[in-house]
Protein backbone atom coordinates (compact mmCIF):
# COMPACT_ATOMS: atom_id res chain seq x y z
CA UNK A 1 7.22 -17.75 -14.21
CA UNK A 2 4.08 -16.07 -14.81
CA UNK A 3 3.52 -12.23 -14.81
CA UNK A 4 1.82 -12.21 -11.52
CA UNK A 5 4.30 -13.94 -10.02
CA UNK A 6 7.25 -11.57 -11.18
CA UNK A 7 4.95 -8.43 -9.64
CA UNK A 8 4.19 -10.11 -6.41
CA UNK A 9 8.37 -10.75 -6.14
CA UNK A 10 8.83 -7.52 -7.01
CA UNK A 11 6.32 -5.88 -4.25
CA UNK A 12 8.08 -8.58 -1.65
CA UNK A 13 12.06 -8.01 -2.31
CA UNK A 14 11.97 -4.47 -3.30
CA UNK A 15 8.98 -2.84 -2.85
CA UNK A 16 8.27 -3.37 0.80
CA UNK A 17 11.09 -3.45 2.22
CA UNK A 18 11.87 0.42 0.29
CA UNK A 19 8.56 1.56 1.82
CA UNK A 20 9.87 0.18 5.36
CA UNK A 21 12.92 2.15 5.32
CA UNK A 22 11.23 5.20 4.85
CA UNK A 23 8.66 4.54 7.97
CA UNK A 24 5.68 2.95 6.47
CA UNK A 25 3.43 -0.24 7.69
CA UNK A 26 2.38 -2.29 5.84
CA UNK A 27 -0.80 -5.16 5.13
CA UNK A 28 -1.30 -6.50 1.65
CA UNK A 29 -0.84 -3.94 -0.77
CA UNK A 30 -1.16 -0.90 1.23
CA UNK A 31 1.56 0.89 3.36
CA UNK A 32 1.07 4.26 5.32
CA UNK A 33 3.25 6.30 7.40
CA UNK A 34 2.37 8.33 10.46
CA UNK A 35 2.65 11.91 10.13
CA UNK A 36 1.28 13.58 13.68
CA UNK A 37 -2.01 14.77 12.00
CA UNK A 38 -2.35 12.98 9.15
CA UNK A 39 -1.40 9.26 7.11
CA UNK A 40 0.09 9.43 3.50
CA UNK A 41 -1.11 6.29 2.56
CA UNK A 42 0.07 4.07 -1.07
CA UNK A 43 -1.57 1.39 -2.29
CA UNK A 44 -1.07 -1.07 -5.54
CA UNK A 45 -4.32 -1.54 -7.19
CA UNK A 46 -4.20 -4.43 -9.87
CA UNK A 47 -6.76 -4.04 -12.82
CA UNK A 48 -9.70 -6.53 -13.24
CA UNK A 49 -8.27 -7.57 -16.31
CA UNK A 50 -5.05 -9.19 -15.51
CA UNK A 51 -3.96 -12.56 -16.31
CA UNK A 52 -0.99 -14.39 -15.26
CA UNK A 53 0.39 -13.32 -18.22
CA UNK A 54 -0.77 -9.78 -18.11
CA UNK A 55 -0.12 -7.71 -15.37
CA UNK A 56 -1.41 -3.95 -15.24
CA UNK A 57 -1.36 -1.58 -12.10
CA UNK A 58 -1.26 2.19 -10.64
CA UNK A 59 -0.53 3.20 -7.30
CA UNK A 60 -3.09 5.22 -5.56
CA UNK A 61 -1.91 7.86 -2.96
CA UNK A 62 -3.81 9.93 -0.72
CA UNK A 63 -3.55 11.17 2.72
CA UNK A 64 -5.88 10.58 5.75
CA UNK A 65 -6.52 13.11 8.31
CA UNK A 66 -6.81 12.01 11.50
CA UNK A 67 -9.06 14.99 12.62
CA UNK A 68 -11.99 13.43 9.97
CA UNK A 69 -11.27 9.95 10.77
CA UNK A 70 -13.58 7.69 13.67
CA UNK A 71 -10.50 6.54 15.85
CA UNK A 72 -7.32 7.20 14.53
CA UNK A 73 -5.33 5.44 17.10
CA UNK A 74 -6.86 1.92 16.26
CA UNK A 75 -6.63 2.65 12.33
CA UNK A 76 -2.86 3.58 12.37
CA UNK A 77 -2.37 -0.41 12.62
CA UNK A 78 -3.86 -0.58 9.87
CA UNK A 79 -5.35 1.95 7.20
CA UNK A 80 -8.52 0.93 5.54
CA UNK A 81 -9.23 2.86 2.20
């Protein structure tokens, strides 16, 4: 089993369904949960230089404010960052 393979069952047995008990969505590699005026938003952002052998990542998390944002009703399906 490759590298890649062992992070992407890792994000799929354990990661996502964590980030689901605590209230976030999900799509790909980026969940979000609703918080009235705001979205705290996670994502897993790979590095250009993996191989399947080689896997190297940080999570990125920031919040969206719904006030600043274009239509926050059709982006809490789905957070785009």
């Amino acid at each position: 089993m490759t590298a890649k393979e062992k992070q992407l069952i890792i994000i799929k047995t354990h990661l996502k369904p964590l980030l689901k008990s605590y209230g976030y969505a999900t799509k790909a590699q980026t969940w979000w949960r609703n918080q009235d005026e705001f979205f705290i938003i996670i994502n897993l952002q790979n590095f250009s230089w993996n191989s399947k052998e080689d896997v190297a990542f940080c999570f990125n998390i920031g919040i969206a404010i719904k006030k600043a944002m274009k239509n926050p009703e059709n982006n809490s399906q789905h957070i785009t960052i």
